[in-house]
PDB file of N, CA and C in Angstrom:
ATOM      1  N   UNK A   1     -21.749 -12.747  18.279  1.00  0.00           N
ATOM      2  CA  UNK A   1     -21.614 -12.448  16.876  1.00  0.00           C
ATOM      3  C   UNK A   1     -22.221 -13.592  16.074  1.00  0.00           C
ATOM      4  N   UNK A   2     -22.976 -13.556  15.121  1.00  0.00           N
ATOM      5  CA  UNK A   2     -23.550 -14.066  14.343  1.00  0.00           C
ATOM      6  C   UNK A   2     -22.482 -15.468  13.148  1.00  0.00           C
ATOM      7  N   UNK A   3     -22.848 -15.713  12.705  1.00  0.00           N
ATOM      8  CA  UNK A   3     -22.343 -16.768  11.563  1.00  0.00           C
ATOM      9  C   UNK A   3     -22.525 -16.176  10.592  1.00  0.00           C
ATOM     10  N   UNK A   4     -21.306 -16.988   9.585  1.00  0.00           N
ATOM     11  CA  UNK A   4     -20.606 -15.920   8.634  1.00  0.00           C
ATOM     12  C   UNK A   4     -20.943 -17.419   7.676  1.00  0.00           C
ATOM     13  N   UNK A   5     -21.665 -17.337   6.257  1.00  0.00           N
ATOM     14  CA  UNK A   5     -21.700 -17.865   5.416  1.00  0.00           C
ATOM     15  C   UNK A   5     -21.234 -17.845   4.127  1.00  0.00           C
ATOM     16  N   UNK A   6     -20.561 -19.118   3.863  1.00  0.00           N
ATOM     17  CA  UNK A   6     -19.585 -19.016   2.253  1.00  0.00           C
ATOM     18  C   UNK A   6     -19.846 -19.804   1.827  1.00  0.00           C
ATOM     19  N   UNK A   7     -20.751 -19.128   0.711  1.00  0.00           N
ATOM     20  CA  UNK A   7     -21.190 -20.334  -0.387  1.00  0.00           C
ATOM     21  C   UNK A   7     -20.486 -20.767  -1.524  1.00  0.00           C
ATOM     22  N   UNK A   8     -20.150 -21.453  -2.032  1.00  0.00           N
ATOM     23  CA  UNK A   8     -19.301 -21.645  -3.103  1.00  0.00           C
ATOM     24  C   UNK A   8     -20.273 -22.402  -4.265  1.00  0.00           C
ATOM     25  N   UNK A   9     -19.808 -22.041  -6.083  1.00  0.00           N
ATOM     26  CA  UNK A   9     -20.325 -22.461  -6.399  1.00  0.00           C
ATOM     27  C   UNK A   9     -19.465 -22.719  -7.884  1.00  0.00           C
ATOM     28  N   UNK A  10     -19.652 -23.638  -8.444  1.00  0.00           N
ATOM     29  CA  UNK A  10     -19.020 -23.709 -10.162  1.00  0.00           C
ATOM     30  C   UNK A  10     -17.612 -23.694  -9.737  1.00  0.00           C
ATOM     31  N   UNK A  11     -16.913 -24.746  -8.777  1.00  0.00           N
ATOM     32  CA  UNK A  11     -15.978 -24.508  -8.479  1.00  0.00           C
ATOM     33  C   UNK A  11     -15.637 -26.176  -7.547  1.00  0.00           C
ATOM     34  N   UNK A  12     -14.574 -26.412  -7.658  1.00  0.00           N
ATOM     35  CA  UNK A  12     -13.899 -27.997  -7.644  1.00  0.00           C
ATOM     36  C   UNK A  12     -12.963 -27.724  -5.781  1.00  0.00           C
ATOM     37  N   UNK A  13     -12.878 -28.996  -5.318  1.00  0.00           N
ATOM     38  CA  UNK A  13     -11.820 -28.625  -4.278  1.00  0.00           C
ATOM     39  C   UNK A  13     -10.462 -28.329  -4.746  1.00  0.00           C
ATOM     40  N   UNK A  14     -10.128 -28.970  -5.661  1.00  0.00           N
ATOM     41  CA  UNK A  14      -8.691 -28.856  -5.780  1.00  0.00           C
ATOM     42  C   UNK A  14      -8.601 -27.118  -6.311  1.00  0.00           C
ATOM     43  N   UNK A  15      -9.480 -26.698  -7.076  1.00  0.00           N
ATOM     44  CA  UNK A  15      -9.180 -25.185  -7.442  1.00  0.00           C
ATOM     45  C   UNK A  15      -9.485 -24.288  -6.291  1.00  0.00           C
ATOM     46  N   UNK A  16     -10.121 -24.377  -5.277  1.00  0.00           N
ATOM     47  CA  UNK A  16     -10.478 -24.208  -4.435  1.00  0.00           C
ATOM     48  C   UNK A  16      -9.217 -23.979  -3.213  1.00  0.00           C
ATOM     49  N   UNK A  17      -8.431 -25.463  -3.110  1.00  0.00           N
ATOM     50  CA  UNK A  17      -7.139 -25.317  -2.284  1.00  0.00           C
ATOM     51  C   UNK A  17      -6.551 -24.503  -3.188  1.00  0.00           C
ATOM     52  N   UNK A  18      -6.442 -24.557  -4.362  1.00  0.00           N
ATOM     53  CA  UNK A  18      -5.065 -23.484  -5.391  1.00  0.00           C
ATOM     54  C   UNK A  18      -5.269 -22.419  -4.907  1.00  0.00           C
ATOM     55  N   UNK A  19      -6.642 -21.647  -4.606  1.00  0.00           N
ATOM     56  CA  UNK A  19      -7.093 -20.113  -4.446  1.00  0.00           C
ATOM     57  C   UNK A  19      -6.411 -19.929  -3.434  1.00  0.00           C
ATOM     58  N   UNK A  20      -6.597 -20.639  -2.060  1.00  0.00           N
ATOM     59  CA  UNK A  20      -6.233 -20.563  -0.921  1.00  0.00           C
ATOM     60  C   UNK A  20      -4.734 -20.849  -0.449  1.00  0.00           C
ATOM     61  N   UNK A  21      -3.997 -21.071  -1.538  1.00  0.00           N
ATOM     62  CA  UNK A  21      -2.492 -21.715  -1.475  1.00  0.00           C
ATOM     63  C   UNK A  21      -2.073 -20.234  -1.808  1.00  0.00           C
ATOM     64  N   UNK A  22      -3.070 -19.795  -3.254  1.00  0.00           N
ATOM     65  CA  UNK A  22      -2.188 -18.949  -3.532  1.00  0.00           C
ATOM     66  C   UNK A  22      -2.216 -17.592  -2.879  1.00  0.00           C
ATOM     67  N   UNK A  23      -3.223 -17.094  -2.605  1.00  0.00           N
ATOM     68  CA  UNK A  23      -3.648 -15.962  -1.800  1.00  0.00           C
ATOM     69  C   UNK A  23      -2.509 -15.891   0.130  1.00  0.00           C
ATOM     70  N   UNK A  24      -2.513 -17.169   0.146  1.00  0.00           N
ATOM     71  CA  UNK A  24      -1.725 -17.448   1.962  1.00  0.00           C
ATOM     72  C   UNK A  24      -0.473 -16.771   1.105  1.00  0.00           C
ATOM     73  N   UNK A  25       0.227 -17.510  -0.031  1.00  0.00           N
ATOM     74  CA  UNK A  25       1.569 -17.200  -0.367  1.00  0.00           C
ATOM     75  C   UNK A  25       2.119 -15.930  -0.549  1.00  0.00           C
ATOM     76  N   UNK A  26       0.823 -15.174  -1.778  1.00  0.00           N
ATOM     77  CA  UNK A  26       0.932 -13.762  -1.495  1.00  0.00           C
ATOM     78  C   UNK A  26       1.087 -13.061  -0.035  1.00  0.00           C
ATOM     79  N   UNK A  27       0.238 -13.569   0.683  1.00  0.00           N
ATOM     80  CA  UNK A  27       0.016 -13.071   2.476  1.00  0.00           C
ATOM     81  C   UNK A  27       1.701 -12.402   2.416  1.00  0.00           C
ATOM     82  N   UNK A  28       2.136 -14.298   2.594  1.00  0.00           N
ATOM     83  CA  UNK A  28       3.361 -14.457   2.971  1.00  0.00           C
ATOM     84  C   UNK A  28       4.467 -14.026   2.616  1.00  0.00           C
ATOM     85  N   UNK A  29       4.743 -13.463   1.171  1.00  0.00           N
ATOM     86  CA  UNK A  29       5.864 -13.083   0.246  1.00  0.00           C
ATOM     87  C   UNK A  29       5.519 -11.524   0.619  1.00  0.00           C
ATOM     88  N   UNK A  30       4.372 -10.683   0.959  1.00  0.00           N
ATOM     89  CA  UNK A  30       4.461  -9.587   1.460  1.00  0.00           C
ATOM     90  C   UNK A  30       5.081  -9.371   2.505  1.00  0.00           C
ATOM     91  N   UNK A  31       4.822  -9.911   3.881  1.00  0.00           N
ATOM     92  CA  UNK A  31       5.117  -9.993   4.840  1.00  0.00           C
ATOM     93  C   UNK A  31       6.610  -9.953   5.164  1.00  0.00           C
ATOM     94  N   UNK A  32       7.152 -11.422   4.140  1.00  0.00           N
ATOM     95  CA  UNK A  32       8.891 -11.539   4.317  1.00  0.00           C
ATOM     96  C   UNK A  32       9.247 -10.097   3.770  1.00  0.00           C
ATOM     97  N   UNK A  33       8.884  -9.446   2.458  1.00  0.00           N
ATOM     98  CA  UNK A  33       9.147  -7.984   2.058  1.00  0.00           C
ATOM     99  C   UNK A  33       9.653  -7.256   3.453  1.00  0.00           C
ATOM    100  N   UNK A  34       8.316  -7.439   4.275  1.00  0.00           N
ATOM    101  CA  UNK A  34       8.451  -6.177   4.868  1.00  0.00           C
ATOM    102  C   UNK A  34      10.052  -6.633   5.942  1.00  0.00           C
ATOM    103  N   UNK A  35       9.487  -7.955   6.582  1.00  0.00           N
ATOM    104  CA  UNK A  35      10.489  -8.547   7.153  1.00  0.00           C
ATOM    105  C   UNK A  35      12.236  -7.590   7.345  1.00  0.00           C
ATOM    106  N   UNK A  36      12.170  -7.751   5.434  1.00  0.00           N
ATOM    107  CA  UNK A  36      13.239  -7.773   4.941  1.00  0.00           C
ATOM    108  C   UNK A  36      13.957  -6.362   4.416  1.00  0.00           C
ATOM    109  N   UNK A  37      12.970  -5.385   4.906  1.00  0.00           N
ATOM    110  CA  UNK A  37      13.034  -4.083   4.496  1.00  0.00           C
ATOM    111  C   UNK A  37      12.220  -3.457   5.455  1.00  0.00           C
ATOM    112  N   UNK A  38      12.337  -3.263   6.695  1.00  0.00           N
ATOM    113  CA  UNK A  38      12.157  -2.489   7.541  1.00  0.00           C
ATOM    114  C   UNK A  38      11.464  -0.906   7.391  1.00  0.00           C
ATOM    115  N   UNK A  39      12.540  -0.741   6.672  1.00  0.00           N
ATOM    116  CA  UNK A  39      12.449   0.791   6.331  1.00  0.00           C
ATOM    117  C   UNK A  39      11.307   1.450   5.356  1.00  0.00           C
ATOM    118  N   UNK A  40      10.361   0.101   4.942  1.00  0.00           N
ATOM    119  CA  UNK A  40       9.587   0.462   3.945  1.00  0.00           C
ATOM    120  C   UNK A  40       8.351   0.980   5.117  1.00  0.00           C
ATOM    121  N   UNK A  41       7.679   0.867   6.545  1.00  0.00           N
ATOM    122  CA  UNK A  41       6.656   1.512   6.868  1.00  0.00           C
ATOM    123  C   UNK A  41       7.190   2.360   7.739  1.00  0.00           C
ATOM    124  N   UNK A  42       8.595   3.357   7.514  1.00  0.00           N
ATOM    125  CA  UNK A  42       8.751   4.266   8.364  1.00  0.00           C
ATOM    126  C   UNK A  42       7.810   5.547   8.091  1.00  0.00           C
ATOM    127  N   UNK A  43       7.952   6.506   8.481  1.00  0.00           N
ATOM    128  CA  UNK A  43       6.765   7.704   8.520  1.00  0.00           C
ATOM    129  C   UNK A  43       7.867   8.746   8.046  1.00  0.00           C
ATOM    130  N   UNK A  44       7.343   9.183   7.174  1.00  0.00           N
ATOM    131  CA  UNK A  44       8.154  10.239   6.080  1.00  0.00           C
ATOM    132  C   UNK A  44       7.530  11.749   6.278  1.00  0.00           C
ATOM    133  N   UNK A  45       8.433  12.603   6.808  1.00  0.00           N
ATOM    134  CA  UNK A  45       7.875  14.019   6.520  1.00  0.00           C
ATOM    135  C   UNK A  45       7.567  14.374   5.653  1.00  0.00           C
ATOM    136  N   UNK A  46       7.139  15.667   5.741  1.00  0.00           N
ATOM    137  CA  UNK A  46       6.606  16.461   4.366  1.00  0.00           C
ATOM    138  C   UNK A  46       7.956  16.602   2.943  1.00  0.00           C
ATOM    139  N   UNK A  47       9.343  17.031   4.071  1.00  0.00           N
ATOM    140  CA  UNK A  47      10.359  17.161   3.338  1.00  0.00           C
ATOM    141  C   UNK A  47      11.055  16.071   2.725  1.00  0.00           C
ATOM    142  N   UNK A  48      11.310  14.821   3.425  1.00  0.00           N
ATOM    143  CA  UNK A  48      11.772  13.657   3.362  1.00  0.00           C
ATOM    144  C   UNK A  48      10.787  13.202   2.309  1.00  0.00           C
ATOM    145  N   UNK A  49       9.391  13.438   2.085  1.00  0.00           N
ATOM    146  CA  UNK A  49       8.456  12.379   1.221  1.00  0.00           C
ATOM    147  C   UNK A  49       9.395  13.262  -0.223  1.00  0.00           C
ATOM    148  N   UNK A  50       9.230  14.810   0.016  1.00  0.00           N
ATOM    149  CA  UNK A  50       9.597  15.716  -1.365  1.00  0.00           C
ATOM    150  C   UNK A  50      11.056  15.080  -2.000  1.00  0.00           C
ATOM    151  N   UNK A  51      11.657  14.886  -1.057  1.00  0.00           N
ATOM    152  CA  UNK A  51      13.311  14.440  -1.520  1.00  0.00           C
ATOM    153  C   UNK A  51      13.148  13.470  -2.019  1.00  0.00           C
ATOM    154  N   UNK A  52      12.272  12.476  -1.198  1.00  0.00           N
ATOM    155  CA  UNK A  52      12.127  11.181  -2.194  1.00  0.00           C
ATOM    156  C   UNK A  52      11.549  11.083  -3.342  1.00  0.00           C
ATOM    157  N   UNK A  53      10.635  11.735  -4.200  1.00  0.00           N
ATOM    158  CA  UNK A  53       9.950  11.414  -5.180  1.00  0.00           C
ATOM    159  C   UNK A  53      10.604  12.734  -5.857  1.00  0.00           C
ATOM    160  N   UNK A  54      11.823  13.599  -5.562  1.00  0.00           N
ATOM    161  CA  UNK A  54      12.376  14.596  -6.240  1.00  0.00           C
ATOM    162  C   UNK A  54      11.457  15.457  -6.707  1.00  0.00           C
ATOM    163  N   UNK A  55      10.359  15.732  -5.991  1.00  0.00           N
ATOM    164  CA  UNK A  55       9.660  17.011  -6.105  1.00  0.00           C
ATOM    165  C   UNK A  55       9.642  18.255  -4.994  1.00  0.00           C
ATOM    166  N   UNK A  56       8.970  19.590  -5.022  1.00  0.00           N
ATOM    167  CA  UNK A  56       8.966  20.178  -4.295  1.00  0.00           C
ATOM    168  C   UNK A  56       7.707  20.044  -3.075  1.00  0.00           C
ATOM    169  N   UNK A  57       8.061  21.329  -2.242  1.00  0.00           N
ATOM    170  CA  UNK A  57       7.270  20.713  -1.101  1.00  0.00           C
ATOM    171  C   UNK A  57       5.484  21.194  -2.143  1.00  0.00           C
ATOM    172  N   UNK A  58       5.541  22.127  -2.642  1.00  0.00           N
ATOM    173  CA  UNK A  58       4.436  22.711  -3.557  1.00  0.00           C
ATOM    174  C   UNK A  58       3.507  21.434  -4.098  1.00  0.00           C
ATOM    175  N   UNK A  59       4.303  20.367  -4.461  1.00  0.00           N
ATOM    176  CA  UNK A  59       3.966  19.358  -5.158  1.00  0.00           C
ATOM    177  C   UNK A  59       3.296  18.127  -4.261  1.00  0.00           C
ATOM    178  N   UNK A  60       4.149  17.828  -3.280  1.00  0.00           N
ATOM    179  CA  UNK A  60       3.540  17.028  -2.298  1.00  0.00           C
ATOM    180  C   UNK A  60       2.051  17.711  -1.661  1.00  0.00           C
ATOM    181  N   UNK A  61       2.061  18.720  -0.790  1.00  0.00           N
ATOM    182  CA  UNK A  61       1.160  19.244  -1.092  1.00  0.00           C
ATOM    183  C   UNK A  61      -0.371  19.201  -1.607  1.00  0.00           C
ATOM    184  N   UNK A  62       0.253  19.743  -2.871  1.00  0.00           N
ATOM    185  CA  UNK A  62      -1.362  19.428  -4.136  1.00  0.00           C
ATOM    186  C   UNK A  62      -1.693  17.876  -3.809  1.00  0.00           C
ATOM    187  N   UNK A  63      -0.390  17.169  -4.324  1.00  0.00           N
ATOM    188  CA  UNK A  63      -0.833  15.377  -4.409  1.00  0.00           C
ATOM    189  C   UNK A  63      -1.586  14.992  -3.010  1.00  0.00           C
ATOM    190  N   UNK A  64      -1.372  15.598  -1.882  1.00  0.00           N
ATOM    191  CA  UNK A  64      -2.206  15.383  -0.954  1.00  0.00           C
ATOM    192  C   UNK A  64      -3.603  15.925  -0.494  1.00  0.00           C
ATOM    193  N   UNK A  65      -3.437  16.947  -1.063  1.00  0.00           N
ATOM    194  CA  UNK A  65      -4.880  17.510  -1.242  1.00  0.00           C
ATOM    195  C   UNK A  65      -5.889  16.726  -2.303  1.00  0.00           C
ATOM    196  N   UNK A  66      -4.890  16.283  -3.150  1.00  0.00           N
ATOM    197  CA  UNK A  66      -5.995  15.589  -4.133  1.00  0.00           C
ATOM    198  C   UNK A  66      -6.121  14.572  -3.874  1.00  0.00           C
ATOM    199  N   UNK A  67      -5.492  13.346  -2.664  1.00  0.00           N
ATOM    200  CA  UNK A  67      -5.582  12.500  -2.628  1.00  0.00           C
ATOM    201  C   UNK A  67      -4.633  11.402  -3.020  1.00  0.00           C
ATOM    202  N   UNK A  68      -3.544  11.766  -4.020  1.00  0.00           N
ATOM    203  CA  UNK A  68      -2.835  11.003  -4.781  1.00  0.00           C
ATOM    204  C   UNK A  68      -2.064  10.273  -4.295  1.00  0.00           C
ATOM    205  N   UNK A  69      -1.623  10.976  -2.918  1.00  0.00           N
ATOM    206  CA  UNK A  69      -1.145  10.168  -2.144  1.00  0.00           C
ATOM    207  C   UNK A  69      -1.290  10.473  -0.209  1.00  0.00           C
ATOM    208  N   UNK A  70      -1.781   9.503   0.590  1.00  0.00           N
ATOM    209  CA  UNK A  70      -2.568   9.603   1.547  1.00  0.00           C
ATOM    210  C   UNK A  70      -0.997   9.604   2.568  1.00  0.00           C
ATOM    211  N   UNK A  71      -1.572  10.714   3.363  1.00  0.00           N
ATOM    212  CA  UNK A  71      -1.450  11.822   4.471  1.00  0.00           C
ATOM    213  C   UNK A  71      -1.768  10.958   6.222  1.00  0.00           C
ATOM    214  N   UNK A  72      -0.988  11.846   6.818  1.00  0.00           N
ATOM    215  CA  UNK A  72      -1.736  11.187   8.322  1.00  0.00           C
ATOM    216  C   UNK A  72      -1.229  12.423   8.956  1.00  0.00           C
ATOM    217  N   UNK A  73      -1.970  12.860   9.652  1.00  0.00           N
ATOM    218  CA  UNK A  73      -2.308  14.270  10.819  1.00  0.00           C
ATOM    219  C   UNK A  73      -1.521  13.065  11.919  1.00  0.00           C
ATOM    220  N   UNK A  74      -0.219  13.967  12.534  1.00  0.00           N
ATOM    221  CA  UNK A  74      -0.027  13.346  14.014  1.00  0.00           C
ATOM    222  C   UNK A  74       0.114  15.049  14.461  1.00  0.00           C
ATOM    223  N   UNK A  75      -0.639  14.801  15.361  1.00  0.00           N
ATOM    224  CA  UNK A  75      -0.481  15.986  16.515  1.00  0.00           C
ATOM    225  C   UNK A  75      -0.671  17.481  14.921  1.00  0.00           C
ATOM    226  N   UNK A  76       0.257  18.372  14.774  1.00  0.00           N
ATOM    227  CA  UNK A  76       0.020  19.419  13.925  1.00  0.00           C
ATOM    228  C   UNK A  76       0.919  19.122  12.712  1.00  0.00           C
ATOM    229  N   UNK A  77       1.696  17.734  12.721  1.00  0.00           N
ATOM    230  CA  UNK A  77       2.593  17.529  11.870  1.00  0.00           C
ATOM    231  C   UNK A  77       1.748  16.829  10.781  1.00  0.00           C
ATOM    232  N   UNK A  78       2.186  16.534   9.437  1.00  0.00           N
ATOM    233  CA  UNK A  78       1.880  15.485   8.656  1.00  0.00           C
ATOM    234  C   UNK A  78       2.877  14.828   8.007  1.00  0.00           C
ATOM    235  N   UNK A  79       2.485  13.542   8.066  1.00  0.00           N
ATOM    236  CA  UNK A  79       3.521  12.316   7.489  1.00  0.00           C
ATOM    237  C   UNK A  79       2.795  11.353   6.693  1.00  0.00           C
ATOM    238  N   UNK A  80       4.221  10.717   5.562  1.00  0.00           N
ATOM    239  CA  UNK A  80       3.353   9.910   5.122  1.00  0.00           C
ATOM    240  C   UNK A  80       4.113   8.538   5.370  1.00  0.00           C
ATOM    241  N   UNK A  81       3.853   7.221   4.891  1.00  0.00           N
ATOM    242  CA  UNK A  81       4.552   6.097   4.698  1.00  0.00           C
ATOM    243  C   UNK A  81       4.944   5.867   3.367  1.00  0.00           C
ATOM    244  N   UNK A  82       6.131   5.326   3.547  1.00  0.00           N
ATOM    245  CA  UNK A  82       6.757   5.649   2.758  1.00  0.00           C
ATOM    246  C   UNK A  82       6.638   4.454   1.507  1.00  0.00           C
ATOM    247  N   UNK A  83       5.970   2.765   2.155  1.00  0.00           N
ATOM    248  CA  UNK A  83       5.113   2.311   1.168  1.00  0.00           C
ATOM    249  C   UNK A  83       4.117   2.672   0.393  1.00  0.00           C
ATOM    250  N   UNK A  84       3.234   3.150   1.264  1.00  0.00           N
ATOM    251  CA  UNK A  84       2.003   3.884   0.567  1.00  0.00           C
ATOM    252  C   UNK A  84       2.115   4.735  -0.550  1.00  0.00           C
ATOM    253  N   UNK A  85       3.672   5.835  -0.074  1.00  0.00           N
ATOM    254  CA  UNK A  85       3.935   6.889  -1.354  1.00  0.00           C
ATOM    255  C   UNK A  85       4.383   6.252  -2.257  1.00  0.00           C
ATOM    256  N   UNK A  86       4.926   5.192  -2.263  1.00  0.00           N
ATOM    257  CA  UNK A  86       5.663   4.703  -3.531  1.00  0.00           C
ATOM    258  C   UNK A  86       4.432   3.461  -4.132  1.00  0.00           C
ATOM    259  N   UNK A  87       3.736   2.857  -3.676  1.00  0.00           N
ATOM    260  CA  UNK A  87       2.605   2.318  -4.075  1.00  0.00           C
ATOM    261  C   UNK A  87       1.501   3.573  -4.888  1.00  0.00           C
ATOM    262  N   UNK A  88       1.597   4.426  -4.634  1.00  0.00           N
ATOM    263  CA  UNK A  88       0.355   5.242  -4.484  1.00  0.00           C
ATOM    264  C   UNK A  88       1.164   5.479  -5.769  1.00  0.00           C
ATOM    265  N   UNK A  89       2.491   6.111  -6.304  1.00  0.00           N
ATOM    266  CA  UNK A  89       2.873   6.420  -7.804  1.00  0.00           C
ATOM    267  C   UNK A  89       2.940   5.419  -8.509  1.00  0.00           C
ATOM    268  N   UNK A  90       3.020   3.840  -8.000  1.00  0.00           N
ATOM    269  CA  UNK A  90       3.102   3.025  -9.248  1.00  0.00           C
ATOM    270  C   UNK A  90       1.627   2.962  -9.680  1.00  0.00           C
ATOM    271  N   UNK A  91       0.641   3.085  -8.955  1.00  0.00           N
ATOM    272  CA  UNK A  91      -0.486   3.555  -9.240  1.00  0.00           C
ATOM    273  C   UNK A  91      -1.154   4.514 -10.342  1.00  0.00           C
ATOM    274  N   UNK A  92      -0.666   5.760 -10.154  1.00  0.00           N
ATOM    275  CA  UNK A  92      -0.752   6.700 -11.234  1.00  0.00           C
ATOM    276  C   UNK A  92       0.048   6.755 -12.429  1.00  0.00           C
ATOM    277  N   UNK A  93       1.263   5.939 -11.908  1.00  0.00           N
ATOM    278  CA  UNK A  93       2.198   6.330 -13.393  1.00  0.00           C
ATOM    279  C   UNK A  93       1.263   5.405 -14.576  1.00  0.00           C
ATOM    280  N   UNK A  94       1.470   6.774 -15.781  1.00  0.00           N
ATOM    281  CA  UNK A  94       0.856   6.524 -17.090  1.00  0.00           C
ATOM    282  C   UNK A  94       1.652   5.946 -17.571  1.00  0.00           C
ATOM    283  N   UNK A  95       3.136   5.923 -17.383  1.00  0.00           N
ATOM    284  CA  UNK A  95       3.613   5.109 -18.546  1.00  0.00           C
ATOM    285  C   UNK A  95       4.259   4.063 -18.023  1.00  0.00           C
ATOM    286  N   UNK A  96       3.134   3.116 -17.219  1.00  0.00           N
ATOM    287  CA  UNK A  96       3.698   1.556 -16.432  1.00  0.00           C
ATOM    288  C   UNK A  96       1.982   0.502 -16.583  1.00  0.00           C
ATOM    289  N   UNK A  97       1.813   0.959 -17.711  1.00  0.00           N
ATOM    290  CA  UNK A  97       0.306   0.525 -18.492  1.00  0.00           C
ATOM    291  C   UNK A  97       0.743  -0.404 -19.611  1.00  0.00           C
TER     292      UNK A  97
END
């Protein structure tokens, strides 16, 4: 495999370590999340995703056909995660602008 080049430019070490302090920390404060909540990458049925976001199955559905919120084919079933669904609405909600 080849060499990977990073040029940097208009830019100091010390802001440089800040980027990299702060980006690891984010890493890290996700990670403990998950740590700390298990239950956030379980795999959610069709019915279980509907109960959760208090819609019908009609609704999940469409939102997956359109994309709104991403789907996974296991075998003939579909599921979703249950981060993703709740990421995927703070996403769309209009009135969190």
């Amino acid at each position: 495999m080849g060499k990977e080049i990073l040029q940097l430019e208009n830019t100091n070490a010390n802001d440089f370590k800040n980027e990299i302090v702060k980006d690891v920390t984010n890493a890290l404060k996700g990670y403990a999340e998950t740590l700390q909540n298990p239950d956030v990458n379980k795999l959610l049925s069709r019915q279980e995703t509907a109960d959760l976001l208090g819609v019908s199955l009609v609704s999940i559905w469409d939102w997956t056909r359109k994309d709104i919120i991403p789907a996974y084919r296991i075998g003939n079933k579909i599921r979703y995660k249950k981060n993703e669904v709740l990421e995927a609405l703070q996403k769309h909600n209009k009135f969190n602008k």
